[in-house]
Protein backbone atom coordinates (compact mmCIF):
# COMPACT_ATOMS: atom_id res chain seq x y z
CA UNK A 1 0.00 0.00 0.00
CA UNK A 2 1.42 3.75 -0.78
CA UNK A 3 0.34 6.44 1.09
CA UNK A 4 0.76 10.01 -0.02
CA UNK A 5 -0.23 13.44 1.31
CA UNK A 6 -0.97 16.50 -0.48
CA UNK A 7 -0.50 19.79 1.12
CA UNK A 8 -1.20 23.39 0.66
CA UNK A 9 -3.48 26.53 0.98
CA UNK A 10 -6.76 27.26 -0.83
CA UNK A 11 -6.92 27.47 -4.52
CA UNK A 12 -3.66 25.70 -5.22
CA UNK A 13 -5.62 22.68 -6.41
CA UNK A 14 -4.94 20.20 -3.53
CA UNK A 15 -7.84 18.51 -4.24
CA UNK A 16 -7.76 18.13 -8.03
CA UNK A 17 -4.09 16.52 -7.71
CA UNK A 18 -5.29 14.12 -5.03
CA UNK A 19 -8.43 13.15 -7.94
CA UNK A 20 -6.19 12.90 -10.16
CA UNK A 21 -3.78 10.27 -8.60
CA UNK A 22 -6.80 8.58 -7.40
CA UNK A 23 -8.28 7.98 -10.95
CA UNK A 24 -4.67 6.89 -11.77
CA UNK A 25 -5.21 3.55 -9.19
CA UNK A 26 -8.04 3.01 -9.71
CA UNK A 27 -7.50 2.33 -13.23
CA UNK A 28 -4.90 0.17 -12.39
CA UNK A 29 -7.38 -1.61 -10.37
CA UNK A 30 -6.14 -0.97 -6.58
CA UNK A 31 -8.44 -0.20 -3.81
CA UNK A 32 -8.26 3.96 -2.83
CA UNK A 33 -9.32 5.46 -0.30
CA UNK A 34 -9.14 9.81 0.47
CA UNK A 35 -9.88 12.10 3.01
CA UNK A 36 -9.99 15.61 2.24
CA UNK A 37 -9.61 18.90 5.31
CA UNK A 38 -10.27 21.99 3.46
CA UNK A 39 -10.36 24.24 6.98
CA UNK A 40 -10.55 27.92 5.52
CA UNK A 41 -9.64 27.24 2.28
CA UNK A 42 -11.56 30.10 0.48
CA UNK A 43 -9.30 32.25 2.80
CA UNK A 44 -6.00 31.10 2.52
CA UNK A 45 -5.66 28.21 4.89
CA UNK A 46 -4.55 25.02 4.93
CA UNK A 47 -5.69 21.76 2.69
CA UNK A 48 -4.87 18.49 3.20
CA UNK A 49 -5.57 15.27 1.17
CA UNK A 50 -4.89 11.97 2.22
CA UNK A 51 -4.56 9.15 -0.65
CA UNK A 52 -4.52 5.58 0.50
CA UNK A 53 -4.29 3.02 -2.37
CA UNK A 54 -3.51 -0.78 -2.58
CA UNK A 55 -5.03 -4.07 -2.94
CA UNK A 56 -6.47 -3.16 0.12
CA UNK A 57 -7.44 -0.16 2.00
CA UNK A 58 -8.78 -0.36 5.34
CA UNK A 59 -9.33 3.11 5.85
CA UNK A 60 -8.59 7.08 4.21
CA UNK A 61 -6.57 8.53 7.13
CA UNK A 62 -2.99 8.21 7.15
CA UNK A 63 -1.27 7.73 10.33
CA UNK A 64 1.47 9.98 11.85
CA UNK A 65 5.10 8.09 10.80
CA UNK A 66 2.80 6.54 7.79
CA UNK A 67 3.14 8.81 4.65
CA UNK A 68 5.14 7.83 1.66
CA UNK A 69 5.46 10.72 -0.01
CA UNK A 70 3.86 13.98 1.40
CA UNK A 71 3.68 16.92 -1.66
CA UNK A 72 4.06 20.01 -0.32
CA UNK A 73 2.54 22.80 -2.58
CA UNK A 74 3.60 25.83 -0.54
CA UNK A 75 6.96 25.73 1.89
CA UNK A 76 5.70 26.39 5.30
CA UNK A 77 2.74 23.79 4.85
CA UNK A 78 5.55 20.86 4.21
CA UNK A 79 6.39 21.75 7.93
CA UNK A 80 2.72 20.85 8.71
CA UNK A 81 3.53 17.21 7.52
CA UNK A 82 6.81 16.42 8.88
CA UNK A 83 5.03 14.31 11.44
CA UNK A 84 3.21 11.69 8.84
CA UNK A 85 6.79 11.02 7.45
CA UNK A 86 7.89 7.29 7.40
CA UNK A 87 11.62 7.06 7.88
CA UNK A 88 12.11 6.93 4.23
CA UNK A 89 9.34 9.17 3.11
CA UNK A 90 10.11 11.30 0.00
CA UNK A 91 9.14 14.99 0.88
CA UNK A 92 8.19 17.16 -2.34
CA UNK A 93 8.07 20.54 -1.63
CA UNK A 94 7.28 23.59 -3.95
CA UNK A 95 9.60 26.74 -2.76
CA UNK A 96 7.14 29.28 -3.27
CA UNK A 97 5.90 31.10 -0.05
CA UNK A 98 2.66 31.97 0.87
CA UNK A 99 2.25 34.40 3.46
CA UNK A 100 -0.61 33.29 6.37
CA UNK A 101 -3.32 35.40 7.85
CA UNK A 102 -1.04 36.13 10.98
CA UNK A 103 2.42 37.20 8.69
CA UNK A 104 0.20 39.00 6.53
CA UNK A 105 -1.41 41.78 9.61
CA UNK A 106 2.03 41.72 10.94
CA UNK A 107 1.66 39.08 13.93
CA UNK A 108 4.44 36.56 12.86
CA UNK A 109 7.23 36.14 10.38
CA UNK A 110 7.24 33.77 8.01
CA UNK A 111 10.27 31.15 9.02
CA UNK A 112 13.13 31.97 7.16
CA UNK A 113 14.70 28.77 7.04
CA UNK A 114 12.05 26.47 6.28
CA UNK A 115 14.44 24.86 3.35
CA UNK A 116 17.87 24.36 4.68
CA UNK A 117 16.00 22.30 7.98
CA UNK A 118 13.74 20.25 5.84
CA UNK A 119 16.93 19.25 3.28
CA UNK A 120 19.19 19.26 7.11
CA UNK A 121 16.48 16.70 8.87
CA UNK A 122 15.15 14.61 5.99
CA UNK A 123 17.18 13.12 3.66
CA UNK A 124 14.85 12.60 0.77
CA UNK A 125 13.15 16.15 0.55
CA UNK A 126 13.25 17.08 -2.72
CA UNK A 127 12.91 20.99 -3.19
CA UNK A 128 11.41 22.04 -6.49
CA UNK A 129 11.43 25.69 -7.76
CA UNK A 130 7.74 25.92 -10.31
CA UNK A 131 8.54 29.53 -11.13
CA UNK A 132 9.94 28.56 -14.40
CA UNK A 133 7.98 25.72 -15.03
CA UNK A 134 4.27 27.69 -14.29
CA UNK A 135 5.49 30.50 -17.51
CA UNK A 136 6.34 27.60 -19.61
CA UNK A 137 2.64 26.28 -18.94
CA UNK A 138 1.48 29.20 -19.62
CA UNK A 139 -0.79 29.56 -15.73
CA UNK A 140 0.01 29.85 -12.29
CA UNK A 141 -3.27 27.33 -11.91
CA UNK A 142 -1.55 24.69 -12.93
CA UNK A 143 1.31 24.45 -10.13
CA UNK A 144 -0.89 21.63 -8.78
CA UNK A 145 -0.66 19.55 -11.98
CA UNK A 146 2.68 20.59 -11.94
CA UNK A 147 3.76 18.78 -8.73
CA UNK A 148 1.57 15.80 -9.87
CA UNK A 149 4.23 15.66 -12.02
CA UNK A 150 6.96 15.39 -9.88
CA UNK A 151 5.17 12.77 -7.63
CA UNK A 152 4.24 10.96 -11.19
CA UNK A 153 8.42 9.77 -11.27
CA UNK A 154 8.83 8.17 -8.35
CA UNK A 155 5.25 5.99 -8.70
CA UNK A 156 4.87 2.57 -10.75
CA UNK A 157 1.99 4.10 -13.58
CA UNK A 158 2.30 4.49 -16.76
CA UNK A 159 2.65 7.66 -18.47
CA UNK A 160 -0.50 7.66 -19.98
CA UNK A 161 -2.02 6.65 -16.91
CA UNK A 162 -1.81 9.94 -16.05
CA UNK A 163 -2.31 11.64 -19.15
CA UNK A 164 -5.95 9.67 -19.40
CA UNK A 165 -6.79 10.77 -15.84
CA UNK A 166 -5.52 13.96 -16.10
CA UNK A 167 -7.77 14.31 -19.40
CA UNK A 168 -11.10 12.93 -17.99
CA UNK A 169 -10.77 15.08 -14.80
CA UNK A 170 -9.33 18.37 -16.14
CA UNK A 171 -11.61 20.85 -17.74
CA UNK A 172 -11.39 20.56 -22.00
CA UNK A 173 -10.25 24.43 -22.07
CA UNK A 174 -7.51 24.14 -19.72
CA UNK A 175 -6.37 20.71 -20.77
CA UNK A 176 -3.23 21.20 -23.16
CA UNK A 177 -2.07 23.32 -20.44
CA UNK A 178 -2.07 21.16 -17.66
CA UNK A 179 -0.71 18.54 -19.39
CA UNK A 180 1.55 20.45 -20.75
CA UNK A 181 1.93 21.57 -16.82
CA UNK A 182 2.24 17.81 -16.13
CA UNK A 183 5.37 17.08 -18.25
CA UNK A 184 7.08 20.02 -17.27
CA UNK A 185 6.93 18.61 -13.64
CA UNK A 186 8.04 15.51 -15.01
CA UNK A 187 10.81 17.30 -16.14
CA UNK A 188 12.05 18.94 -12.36
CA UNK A 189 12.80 15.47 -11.11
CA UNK A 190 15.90 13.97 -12.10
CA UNK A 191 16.19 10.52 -11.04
């Protein structure tokens, strides 16, 4: 059984990436099971998606010390997950920086070393920068697609696995862009 996490704030697309992986095994004929925390997504906040999938699936919520992967759409939010890591967990985490309600009215300060102590305490955190990546594809929207993509290497599906789920679940006027979005991912992982 795998078990990844998605993380990040709301309107990066959490949710659509963790869909997307899910139509991906269940293709492939596993069992999958998801849980979904949206908290004040509309606002800013944090989402979370849990994707379980197997031959068999007892239940959607992944244990602390349990995750596989965890993909991290924002920086801080990867330090939300640290917790769910197995021991050999592979932590994807998008370098971009979203500011939270309290750094934004002045309150806090947004951790300034977020990526040297995640690549210090975790061997297999992988750090991507999207920047680049998100002009190529043409839309910021698609930086959840575009981590798909970097989660797509280290899995056991086919390429057009993902390209068929990514099709049925992505809307026909945005789809040459995300999986154009989805390559380019692809493309940040070098393995």
């Amino acid at each position: 059984m795998k078990n990844v996490i998605f993380a990040g704030v709301g309107g990066q697309g959490v949710i659509l990436a963790s869909k997307v992986l899910m139509e991906v095994a269940r293709k492939r004929g596993l069992e999958v099971k998801e849980s979904e925390v949206h908290g004040m997504a509309q606002r800013g906040g944090s989402v979370e998606c849990n994707v379980r999938f197997g031959k068999e699936v007892f239940s959607p919520l992944i244990p602390k010390g349990g995750a596989d992967y965890v993909v991290s759409l924002e920086l801080l939010e990867s330090m939300r997950k640290i917790d769910y890591l197995k021991k050999d967990a592979v932590l994807i985490v998008n370098r971009e920086q979203i500011n939270p309600a309290p750094v934004e009215i002045g309150a806090m300060e947004y951790p300034a070393d977020i990526e040297e102590w995640l690549t210090g305490n975790f061997a297999n955190t992988v750090v991507v920068d999207t920047t680049e990546a998100l002009k190529e594809a043409g839309t910021k929207k698609a930086l959840n697609i575009v981590m798909l993509g970097c989660l797509s290497k280290y899995l056991d599906f086919e390429l057009g696995d993902w390209e068929n789920a990514i099709k049925h679940l992505v809307n026909e006027k945005f789809l040459e862009q995300n999986l154009k979005a989805f390559t380019l991912g692809r493309e940040l992982i070098k393995l």
